[in-house]
Protein backbone atom coordinates (compact mmCIF):
# COMPACT_ATOMS: atom_id res chain seq x y z
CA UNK A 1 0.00 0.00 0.00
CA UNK A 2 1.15 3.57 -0.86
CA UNK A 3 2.90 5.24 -3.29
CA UNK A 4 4.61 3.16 -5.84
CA UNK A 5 7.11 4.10 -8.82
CA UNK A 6 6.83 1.45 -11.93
CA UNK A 7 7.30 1.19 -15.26
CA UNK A 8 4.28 0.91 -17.62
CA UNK A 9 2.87 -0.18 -21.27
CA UNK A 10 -0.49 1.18 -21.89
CA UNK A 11 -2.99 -1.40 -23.10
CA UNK A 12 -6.06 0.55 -23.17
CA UNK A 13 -8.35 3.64 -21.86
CA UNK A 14 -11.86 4.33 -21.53
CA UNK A 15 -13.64 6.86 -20.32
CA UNK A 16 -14.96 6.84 -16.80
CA UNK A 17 -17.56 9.47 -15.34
CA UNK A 18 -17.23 12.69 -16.76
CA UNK A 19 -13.99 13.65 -16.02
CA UNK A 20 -11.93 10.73 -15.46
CA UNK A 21 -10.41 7.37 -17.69
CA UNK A 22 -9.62 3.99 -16.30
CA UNK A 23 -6.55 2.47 -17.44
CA UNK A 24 -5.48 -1.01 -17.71
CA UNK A 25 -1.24 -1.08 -17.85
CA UNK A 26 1.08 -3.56 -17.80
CA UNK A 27 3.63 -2.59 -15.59
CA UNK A 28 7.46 -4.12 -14.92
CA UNK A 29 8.02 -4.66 -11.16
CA UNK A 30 3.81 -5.46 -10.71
CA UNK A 31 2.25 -6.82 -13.90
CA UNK A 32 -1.44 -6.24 -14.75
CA UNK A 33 -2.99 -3.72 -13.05
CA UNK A 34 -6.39 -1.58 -13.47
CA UNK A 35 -5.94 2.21 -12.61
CA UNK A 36 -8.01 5.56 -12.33
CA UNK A 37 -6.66 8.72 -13.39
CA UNK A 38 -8.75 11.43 -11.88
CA UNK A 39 -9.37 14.55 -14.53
CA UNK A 40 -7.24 12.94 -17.42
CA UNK A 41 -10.33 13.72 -19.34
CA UNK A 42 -11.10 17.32 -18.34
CA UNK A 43 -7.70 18.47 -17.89
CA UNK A 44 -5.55 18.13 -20.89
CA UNK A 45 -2.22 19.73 -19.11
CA UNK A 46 -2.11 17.33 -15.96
CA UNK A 47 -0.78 14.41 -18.06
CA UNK A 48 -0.20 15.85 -21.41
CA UNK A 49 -1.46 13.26 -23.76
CA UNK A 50 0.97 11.07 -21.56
CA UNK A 51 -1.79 8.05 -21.14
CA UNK A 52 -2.55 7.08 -24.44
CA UNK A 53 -2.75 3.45 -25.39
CA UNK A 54 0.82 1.91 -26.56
CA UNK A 55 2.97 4.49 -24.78
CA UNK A 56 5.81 2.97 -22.57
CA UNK A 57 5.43 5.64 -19.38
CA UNK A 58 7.26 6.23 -16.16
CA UNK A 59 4.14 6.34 -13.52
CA UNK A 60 3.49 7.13 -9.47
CA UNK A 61 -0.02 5.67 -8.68
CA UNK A 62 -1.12 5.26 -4.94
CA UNK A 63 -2.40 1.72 -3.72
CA UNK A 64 -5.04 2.12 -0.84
CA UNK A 65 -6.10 -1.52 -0.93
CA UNK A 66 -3.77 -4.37 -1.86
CA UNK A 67 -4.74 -5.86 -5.43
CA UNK A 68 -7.31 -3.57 -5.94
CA UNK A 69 -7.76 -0.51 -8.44
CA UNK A 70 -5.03 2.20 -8.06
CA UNK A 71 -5.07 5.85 -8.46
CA UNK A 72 -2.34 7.38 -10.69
CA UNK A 73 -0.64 10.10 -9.46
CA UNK A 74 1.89 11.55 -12.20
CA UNK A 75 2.91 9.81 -15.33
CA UNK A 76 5.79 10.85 -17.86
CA UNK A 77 6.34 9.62 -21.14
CA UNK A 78 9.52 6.93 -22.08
CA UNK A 79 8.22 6.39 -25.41
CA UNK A 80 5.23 7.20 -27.09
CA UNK A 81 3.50 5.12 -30.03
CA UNK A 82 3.39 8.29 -32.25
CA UNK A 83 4.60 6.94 -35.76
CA UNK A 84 1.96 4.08 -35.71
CA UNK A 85 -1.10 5.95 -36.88
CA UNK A 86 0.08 6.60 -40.45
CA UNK A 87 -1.03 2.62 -40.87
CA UNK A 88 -3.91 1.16 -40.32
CA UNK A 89 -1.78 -2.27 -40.43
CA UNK A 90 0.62 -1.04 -37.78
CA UNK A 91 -2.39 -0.05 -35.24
CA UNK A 92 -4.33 -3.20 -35.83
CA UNK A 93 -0.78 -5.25 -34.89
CA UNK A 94 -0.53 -3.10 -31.63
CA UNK A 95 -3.63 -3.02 -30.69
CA UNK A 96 -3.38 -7.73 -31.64
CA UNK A 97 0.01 -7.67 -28.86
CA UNK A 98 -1.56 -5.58 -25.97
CA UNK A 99 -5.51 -7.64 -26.79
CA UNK A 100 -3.10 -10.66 -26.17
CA UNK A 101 -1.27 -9.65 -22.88
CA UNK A 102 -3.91 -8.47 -21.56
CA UNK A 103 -6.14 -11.48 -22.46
CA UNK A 104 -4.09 -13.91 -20.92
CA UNK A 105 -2.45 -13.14 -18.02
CA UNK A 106 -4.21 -12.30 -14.43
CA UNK A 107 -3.76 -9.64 -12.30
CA UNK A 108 -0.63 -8.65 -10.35
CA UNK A 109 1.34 -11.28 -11.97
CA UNK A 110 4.23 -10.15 -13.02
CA UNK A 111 5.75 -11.45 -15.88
CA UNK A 112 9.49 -9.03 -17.30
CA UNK A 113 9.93 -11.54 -19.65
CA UNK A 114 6.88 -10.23 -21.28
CA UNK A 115 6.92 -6.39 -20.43
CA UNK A 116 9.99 -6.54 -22.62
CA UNK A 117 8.76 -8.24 -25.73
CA UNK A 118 5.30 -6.15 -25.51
CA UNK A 119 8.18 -2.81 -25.04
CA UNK A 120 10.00 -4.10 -28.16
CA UNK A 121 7.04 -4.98 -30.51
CA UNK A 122 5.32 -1.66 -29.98
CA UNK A 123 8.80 0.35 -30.17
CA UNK A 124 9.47 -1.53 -33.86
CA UNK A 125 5.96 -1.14 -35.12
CA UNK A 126 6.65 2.93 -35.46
CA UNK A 127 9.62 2.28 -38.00
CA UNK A 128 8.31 -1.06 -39.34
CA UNK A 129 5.73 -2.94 -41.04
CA UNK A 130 5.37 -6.09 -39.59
CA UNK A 131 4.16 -9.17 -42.12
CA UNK A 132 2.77 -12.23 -40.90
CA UNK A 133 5.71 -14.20 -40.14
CA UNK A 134 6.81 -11.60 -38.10
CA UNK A 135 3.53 -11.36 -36.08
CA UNK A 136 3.57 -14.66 -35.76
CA UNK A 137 7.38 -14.93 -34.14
CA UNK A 138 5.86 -12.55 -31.71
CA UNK A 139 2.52 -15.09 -30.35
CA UNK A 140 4.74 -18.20 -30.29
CA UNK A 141 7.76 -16.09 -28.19
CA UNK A 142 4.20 -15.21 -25.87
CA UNK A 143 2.57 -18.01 -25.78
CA UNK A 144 6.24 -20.12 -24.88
CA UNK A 145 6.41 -17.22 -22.10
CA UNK A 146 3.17 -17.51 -20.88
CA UNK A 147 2.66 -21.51 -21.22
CA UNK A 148 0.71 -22.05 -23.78
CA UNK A 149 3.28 -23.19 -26.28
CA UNK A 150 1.38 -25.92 -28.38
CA UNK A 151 3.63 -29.34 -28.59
CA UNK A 152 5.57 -29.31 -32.14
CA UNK A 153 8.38 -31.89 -31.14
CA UNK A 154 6.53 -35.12 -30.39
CA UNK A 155 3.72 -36.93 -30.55
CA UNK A 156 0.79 -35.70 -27.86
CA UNK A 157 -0.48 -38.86 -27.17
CA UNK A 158 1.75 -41.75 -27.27
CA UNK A 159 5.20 -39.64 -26.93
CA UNK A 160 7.36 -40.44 -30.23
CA UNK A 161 9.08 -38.43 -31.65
CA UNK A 162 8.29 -37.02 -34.81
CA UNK A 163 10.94 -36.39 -37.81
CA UNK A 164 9.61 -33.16 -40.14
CA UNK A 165 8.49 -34.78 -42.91
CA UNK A 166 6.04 -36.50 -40.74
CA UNK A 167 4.82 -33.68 -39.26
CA UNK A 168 1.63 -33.10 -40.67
CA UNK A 169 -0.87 -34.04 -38.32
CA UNK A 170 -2.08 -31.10 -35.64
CA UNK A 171 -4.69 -32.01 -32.96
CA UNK A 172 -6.09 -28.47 -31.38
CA UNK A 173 -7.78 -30.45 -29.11
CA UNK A 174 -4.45 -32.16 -27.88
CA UNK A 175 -2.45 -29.67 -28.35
CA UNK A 176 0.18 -30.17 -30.46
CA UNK A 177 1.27 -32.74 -33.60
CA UNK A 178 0.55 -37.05 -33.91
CA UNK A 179 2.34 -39.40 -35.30
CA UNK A 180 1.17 -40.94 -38.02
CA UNK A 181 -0.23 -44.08 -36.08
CA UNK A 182 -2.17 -42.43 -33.71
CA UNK A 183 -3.77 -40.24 -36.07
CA UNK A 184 -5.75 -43.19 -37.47
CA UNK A 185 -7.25 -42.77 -33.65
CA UNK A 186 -7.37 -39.05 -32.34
CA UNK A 187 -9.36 -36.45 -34.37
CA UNK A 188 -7.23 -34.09 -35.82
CA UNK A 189 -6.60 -31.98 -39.08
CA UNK A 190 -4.01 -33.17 -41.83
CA UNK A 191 -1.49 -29.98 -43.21
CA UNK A 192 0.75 -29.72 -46.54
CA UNK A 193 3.88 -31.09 -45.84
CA UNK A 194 6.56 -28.48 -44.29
CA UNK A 195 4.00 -26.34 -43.17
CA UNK A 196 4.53 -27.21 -39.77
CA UNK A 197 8.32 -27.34 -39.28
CA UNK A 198 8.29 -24.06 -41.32
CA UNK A 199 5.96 -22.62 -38.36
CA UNK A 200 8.33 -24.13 -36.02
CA UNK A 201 11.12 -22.49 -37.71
CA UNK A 202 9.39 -18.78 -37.24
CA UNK A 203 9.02 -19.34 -33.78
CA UNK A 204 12.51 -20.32 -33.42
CA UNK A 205 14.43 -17.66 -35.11
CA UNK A 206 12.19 -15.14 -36.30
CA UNK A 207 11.89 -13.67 -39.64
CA UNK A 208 14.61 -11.07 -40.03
CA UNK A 209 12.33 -8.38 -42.44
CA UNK A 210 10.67 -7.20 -38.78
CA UNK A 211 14.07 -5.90 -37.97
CA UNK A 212 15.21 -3.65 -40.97
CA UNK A 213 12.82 -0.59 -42.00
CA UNK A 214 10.90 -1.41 -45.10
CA UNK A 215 9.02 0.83 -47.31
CA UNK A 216 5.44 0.25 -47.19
CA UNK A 217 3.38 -1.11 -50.10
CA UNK A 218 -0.01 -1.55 -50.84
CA UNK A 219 -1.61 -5.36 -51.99
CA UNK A 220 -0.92 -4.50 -55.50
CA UNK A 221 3.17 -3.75 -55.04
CA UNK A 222 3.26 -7.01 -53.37
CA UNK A 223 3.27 -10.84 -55.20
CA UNK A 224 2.56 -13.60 -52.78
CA UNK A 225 3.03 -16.87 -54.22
CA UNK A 226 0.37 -19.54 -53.74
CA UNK A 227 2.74 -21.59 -51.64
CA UNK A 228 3.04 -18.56 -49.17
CA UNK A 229 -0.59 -18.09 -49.25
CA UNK A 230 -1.63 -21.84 -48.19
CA UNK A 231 1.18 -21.65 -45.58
CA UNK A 232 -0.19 -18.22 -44.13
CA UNK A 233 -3.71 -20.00 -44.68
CA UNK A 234 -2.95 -23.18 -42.61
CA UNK A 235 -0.93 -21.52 -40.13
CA UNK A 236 -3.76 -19.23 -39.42
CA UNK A 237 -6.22 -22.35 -39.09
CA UNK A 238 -3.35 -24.33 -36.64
CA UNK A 239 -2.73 -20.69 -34.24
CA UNK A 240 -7.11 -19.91 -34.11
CA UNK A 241 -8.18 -23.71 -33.62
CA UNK A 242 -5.49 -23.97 -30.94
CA UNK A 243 -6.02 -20.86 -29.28
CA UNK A 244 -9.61 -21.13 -29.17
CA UNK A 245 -9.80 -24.69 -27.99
CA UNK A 246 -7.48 -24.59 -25.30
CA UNK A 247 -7.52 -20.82 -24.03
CA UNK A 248 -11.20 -19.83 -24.58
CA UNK A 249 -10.77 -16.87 -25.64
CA UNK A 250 -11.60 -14.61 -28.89
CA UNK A 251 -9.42 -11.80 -30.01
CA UNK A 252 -11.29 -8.47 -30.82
CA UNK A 253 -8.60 -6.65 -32.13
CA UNK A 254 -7.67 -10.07 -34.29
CA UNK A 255 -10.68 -9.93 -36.68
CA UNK A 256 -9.52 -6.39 -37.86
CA UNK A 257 -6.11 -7.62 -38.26
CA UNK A 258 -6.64 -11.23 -40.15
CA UNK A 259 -8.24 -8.90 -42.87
CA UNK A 260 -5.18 -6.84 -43.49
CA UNK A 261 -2.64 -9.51 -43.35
């Protein structure tokens, strides 16, 4: 209880009364936490545009009751996400990584392991363009962080392991890939061969285009071949089938995003 000095992302604002906003942040030292901010709404000099969603901020808040909503004192900008609105893309990604923290972690658990990747993703965005391989680096680092890592190496129900080429078999119910003998038994969904080790690969060592600024282009500049497209197109089906199954939860912000990728 007291005054407290942390480190913060913003994950989103709304509008509370007629003068104040409730915040939820994701802060370093005390993860998740849901905060007032008396007259951020009337006042446009006490914080200075300072809590807008994606900003990394410096923050004071006072605690009057342990674990329960607290009351932000002064807040100064680290970074802001100014550089982001330009494209439409680049919001939509933001707004997919701070849906997701925020989704799936509970309050006051702190977790720097994340705070840093959800720092880094929205402090990229502003110079880059992220494309699906590189959003999709960035869930499999979280969900490894967090967890929820679905089981690429070996079989989920009898234990073998499973070379590449026979990794085609993904059960979202069991999380994770079957050999081919036990998918004659457990319901599951058959992909195009290397689909899955190539997913593997992403979450192993990224794809390198998220770290170099790119110009942006519009659907027309850009040729996807077809194999790219059935990848993107199963990979999608593997990541919402598993994610829905096992965490229960449905992405707002995702919809927007699936439609720009």
């Amino acid at each position: 209880m007291g005054l407290h000095k942390d480190e913060a992302i913003i994950l989103s604002k709304r509008a509370y009364g007629e003068s104040d906003k409730i915040m939820r942040l994701f802060t370093l030292i005390s993860g998740k936490i849901s905060a007032i901010a008396k007259g951020a709404g009337k006042s446009q000099k006490r914080f200075m545009n300072t809590l807008e969603p994606f900003n990394h901020i410096n923050v004071e808040y006072f605690e009057k009751q342990a674990r329960g909503m607290v009351r932000i004192e002064n807040a100064d900008i680290i970074e802001t996400g100014s550089g982001m609105e330009t494209s439409l893309k680049k919001v939509s990604v933001a707004a997919f990584f701070v849906e997701f923290a925020d989704r799936l972690t509970k309050e006051r658990e702190k977790n720097t392991a994340l705070f840093y990747i959800l720092k880094d993703i929205l402090a990229r965005l502003k110079y880059n363009e992220f494309d699906y391989e590189d959003i999709l680096h960035q869930e499999l680092k979280i969900l490894e962080i967090l967890g929820y890592m679905p089981n690429f190496i070996g079989c989920v129900y009898c234990g073998k392991f499973i070379t590449d080429d026979h990794k085609v078999h993904f059960s979202s119910e069991r999380g994770g890939i079957l050999c081919p003998a036990c998918s004659r038994a457990i319901p599951h969904r058959t992909y195009s061969g290397g689909t899955i080790p190539r997913l593997i690969s992403i979450g192993n060592n990224g794809n390198s285009s998220a770290f170099e600024v790119r110009d942006s282009k519009g659907p027309s500049d850009v040729y996807i071949p077809d194999e790219t497209k059935r990848f993107e197109r199963e990979v999608m089906e593997i990541m919402e089938s598993f994610i829905s199954f096992h965490l229960d939860v449905e992405f707002k912000s995702y919809k927007i995003l699936k439609s720009l990728i």
